[in-house]
C-alpha atoms as a PDB file:
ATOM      1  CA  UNK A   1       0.000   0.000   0.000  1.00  0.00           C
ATOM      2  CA  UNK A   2       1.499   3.557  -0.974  1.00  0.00           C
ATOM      3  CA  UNK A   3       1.596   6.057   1.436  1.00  0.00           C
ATOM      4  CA  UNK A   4      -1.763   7.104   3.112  1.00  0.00           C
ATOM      5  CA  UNK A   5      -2.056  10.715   4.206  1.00  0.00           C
ATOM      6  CA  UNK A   6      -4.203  12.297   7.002  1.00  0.00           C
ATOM      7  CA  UNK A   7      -5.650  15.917   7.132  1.00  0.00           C
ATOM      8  CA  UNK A   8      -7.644  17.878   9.631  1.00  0.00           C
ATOM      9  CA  UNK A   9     -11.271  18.067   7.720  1.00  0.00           C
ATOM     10  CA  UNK A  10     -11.159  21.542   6.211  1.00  0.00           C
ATOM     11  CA  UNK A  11     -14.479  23.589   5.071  1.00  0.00           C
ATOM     12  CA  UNK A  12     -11.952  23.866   1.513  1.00  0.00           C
ATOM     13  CA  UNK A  13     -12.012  19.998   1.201  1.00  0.00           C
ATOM     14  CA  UNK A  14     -16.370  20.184   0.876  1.00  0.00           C
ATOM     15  CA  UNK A  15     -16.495  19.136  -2.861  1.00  0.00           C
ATOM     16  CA  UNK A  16     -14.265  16.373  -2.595  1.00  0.00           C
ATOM     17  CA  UNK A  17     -16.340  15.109   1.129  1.00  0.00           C
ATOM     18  CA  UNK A  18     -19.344  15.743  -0.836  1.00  0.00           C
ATOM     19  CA  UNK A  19     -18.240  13.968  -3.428  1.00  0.00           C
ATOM     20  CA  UNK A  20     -17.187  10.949  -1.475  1.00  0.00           C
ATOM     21  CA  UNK A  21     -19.783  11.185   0.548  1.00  0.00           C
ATOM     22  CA  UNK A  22     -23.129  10.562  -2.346  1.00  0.00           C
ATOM     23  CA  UNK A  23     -20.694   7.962  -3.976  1.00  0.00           C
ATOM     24  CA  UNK A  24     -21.185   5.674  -0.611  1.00  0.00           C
ATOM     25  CA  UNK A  25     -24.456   6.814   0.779  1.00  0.00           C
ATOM     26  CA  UNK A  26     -25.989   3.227   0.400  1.00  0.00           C
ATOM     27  CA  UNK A  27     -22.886   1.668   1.491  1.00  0.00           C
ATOM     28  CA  UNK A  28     -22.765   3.915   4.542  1.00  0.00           C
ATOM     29  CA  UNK A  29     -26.151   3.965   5.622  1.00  0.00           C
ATOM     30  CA  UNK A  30     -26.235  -0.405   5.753  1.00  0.00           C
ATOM     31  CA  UNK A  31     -24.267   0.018   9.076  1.00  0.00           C
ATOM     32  CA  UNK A  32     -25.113   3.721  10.313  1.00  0.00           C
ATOM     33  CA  UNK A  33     -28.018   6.446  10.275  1.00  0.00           C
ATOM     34  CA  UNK A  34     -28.909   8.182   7.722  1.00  0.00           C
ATOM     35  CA  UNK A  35     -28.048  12.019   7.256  1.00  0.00           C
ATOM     36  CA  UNK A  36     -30.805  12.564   5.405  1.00  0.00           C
ATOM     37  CA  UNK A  37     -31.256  14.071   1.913  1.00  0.00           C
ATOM     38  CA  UNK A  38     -31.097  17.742   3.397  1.00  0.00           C
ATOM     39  CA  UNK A  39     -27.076  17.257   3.875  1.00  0.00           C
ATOM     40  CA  UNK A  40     -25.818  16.200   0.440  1.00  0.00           C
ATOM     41  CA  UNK A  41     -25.483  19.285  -0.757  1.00  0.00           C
ATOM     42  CA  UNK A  42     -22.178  21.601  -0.816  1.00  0.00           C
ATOM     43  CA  UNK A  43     -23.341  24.308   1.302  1.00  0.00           C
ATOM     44  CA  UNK A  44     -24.535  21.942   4.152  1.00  0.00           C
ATOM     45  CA  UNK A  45     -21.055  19.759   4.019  1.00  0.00           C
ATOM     46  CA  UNK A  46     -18.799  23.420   3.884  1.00  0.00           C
ATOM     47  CA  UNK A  47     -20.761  24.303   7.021  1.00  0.00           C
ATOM     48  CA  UNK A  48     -20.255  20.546   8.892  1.00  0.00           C
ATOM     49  CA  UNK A  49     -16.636  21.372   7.929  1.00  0.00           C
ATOM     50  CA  UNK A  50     -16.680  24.459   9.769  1.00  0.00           C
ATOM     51  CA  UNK A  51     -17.780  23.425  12.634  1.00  0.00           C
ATOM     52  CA  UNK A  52     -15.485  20.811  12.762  1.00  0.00           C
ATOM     53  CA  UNK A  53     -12.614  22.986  12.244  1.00  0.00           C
ATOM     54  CA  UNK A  54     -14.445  24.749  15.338  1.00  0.00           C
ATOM     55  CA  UNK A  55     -14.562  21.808  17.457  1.00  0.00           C
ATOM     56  CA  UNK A  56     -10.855  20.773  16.611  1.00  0.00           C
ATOM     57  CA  UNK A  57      -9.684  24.441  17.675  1.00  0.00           C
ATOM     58  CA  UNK A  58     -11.982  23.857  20.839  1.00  0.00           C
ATOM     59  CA  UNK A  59     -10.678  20.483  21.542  1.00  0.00           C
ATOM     60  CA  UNK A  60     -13.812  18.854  21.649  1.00  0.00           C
ATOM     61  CA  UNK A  61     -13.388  17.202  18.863  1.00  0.00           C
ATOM     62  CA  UNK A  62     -11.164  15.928  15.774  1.00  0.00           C
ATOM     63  CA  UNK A  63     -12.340  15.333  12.413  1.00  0.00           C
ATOM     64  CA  UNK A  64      -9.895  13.819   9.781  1.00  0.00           C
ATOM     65  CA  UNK A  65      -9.623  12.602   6.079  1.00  0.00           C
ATOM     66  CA  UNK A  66      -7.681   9.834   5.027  1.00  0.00           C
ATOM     67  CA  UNK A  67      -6.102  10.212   1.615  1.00  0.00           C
ATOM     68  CA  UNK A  68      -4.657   8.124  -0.622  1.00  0.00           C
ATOM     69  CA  UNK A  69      -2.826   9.302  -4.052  1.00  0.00           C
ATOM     70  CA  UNK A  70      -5.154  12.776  -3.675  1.00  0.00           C
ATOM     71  CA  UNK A  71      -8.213  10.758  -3.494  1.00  0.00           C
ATOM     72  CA  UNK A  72     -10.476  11.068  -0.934  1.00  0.00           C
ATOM     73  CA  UNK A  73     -10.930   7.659   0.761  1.00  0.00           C
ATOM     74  CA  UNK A  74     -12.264   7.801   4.568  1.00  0.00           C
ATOM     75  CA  UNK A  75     -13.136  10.377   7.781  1.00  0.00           C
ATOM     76  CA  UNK A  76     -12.336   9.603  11.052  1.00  0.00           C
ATOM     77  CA  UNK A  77     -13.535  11.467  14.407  1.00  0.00           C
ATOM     78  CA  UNK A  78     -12.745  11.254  17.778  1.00  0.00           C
ATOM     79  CA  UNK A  79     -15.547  12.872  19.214  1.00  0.00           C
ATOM     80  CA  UNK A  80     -17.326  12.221  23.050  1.00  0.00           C
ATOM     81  CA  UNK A  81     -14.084  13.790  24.620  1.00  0.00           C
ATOM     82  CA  UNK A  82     -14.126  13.799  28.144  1.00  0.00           C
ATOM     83  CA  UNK A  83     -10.807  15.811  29.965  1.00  0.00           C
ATOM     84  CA  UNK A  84     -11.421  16.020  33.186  1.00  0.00           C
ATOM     85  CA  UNK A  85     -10.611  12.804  34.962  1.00  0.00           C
ATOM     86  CA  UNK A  86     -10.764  10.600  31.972  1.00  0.00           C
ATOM     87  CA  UNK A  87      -8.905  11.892  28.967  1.00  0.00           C
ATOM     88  CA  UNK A  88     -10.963   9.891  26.840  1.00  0.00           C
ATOM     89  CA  UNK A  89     -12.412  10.156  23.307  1.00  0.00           C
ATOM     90  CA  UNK A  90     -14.469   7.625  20.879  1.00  0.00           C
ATOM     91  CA  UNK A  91     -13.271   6.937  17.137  1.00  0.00           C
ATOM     92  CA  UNK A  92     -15.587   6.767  14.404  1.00  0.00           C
ATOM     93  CA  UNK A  93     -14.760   5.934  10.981  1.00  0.00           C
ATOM     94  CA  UNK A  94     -15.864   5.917   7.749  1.00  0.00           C
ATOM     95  CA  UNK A  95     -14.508   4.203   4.391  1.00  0.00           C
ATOM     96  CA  UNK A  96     -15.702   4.131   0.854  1.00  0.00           C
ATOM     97  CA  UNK A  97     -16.186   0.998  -0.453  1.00  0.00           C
ATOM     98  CA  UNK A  98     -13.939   1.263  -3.532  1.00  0.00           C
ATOM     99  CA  UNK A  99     -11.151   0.930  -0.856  1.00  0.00           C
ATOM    100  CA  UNK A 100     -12.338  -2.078   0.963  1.00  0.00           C
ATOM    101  CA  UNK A 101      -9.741  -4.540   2.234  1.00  0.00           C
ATOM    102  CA  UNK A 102      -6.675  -2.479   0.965  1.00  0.00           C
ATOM    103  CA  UNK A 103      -5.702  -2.096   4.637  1.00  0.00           C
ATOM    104  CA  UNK A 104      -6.973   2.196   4.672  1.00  0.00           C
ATOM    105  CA  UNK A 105      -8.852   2.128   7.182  1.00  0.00           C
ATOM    106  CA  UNK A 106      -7.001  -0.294  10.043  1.00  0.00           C
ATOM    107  CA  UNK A 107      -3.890   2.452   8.606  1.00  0.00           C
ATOM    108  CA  UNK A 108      -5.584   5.673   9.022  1.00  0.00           C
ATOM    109  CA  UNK A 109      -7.354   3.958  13.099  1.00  0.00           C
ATOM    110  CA  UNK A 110      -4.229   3.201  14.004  1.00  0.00           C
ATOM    111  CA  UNK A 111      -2.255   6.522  12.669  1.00  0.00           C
ATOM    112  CA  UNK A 112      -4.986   8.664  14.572  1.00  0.00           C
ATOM    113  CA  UNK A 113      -4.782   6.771  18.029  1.00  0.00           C
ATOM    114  CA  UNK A 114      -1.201   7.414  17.748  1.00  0.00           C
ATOM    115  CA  UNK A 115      -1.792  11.256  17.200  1.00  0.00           C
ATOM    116  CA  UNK A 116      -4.661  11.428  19.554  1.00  0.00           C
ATOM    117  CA  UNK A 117      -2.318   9.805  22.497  1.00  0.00           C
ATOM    118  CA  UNK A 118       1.020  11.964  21.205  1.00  0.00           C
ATOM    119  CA  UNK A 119      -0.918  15.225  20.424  1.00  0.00           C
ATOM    120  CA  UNK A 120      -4.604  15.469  21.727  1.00  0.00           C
ATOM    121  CA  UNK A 121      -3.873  14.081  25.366  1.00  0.00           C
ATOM    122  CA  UNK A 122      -5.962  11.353  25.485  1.00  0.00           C
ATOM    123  CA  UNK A 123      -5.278   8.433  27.565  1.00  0.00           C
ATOM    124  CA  UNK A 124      -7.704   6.273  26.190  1.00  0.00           C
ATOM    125  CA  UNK A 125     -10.124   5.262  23.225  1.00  0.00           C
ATOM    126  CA  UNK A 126     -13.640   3.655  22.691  1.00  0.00           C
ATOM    127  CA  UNK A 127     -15.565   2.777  19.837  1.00  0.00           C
ATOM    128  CA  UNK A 128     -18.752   1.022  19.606  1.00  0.00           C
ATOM    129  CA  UNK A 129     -19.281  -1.095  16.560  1.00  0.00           C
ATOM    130  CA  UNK A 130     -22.325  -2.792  15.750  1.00  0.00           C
ATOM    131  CA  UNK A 131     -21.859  -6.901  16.252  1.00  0.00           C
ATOM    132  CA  UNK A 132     -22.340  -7.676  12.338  1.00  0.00           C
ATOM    133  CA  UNK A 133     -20.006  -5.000  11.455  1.00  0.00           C
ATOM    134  CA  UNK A 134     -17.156  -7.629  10.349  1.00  0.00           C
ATOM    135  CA  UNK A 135     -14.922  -5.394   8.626  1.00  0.00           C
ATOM    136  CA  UNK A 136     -15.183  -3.241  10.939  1.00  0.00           C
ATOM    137  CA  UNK A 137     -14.099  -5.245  14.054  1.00  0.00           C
ATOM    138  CA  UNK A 138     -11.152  -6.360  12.000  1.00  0.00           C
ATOM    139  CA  UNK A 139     -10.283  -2.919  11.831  1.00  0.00           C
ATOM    140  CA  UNK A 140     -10.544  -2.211  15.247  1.00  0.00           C
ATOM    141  CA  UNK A 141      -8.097  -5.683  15.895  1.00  0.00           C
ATOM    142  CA  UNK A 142      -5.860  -4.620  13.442  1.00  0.00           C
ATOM    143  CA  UNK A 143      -5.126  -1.157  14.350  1.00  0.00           C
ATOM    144  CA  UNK A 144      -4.259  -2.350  18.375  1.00  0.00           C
ATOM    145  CA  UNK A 145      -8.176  -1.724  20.283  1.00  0.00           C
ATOM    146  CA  UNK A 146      -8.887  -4.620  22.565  1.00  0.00           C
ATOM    147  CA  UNK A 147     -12.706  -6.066  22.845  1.00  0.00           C
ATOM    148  CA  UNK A 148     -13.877  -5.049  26.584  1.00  0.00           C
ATOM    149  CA  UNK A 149     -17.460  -5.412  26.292  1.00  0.00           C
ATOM    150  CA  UNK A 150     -20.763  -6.147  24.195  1.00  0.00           C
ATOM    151  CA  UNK A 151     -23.781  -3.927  25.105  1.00  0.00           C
ATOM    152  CA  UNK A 152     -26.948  -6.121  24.283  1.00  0.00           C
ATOM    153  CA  UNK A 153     -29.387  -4.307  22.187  1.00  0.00           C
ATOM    154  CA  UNK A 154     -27.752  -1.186  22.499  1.00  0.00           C
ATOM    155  CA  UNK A 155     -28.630   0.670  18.778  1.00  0.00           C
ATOM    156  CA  UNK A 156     -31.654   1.493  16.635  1.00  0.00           C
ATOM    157  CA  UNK A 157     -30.897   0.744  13.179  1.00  0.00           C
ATOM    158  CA  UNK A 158     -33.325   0.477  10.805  1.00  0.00           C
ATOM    159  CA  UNK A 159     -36.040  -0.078  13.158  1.00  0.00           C
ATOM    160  CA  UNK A 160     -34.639  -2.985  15.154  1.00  0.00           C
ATOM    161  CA  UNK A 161     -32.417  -3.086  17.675  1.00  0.00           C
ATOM    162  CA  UNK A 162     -28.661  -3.989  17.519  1.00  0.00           C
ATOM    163  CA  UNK A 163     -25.649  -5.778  19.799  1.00  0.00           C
ATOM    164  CA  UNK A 164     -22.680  -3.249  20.020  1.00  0.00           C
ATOM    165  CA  UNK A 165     -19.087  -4.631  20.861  1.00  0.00           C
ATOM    166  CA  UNK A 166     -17.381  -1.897  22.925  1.00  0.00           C
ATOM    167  CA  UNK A 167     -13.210  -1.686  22.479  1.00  0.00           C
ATOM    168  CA  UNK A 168     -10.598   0.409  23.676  1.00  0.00           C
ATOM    169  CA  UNK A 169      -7.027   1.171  23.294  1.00  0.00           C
ATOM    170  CA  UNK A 170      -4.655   2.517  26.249  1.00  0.00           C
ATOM    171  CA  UNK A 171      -2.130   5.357  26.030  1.00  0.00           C
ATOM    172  CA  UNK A 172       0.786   2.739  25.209  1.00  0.00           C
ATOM    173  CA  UNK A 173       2.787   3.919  28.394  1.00  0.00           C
ATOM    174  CA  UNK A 174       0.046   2.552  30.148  1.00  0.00           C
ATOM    175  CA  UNK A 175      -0.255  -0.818  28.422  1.00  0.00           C
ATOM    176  CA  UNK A 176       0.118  -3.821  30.627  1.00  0.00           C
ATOM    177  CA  UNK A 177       0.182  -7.379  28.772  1.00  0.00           C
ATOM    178  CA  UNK A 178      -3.147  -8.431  30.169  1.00  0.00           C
ATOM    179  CA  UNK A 179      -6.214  -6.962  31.767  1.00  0.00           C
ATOM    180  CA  UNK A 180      -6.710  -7.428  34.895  1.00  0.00           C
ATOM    181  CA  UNK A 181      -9.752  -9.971  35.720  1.00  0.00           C
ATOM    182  CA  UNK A 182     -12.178 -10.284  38.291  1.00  0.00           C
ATOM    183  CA  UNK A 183     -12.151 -12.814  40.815  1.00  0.00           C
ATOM    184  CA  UNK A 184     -15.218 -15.313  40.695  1.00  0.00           C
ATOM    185  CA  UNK A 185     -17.957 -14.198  43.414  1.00  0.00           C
ATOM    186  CA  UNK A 186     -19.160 -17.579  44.969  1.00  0.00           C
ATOM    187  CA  UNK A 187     -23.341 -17.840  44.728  1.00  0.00           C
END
């Protein structure tokens, strides 16, 4: 894989994340809400860019794109940032599906945990995938997160509920080989 390339989301990247954006609608709304019709249009994505360049200034939250040979090929946020006593964020990712199993996405999670923990502060960082989401728990194993939970019916999607899989990955100065485990309560 040739070099991938990460950017802040900029309100002067709209017509290429509009762009990228209609040209995966289906394949992003199988796994996520929809944005409805209302946003696909190149005013509404300049503004969503502005805020995010807002929210990265504020620390409150980070919005990426991934790019490979100028082409727009996934966002990523960390977003759900909580400083004070937890240093925590959650990633959330996005991919088109041209670029499927090229190894982009697991790249571009693992390249932005690395910034977040170097840069942003963080200590640690969640993300909630929905259990039939294959790809995307691969990603999440390939790019260093550890499975810590499943929340039972824990998402609306398209009118029923869903299974989430929680993981996280630790500031790697605070990595210890295993987690610790609970001791079995006697009934």
């Amino acid at each position: 894989m040739s070099e991938l390339k990460l950017t802040p989301a900029r309100a002067e990247d709209a017509a290429a994340v509009l762009a990228f954006e209609r040209e995966n609608r289906a394949h992003f709304e199988r796994w996520i809400a929809s944005r409805g019709d209302a946003y696909y249009h190149l005013a509404q994505v300049e503004k969503s860019l502005q805020e995010a360049q807002w929210m990265w200034a504020a620390g409150r939250e980070y919005h990426v794109l991934a790019w490979h040979q100028e082409t727009l090929v996934g966002r990523l946020t960390i977003r759900n940032i909580e400083r004070t006593y937890y240093q925590k964020g959650e990633i959330g990712y996005r991919f088109a599906e041209a670029s499927g199993g090229r190894g982009f996405a697991s790249a571009a999670v693992n390249l932005l945990a690395q910034k977040a923990f170097a840069e942003f502060g963080l200590h640690r960082i969640e993300s909630k995938i929905i259990v039939d989401n294959l790809p995307s728990v691969g990603v999440m194993r390939k790019s260093g997160f550890r499975q810590y939970g499943h929340a039972r019916s824990a998402v609306l999607r398209h009118d029923q509920w869903h299974d989430l899989l929680l993981f996280e990955r630790l500031h790697p100065d605070f990595v210890t080989a295993e987690p610790p485990t609970e001791p079995a309560q006697k009934l």
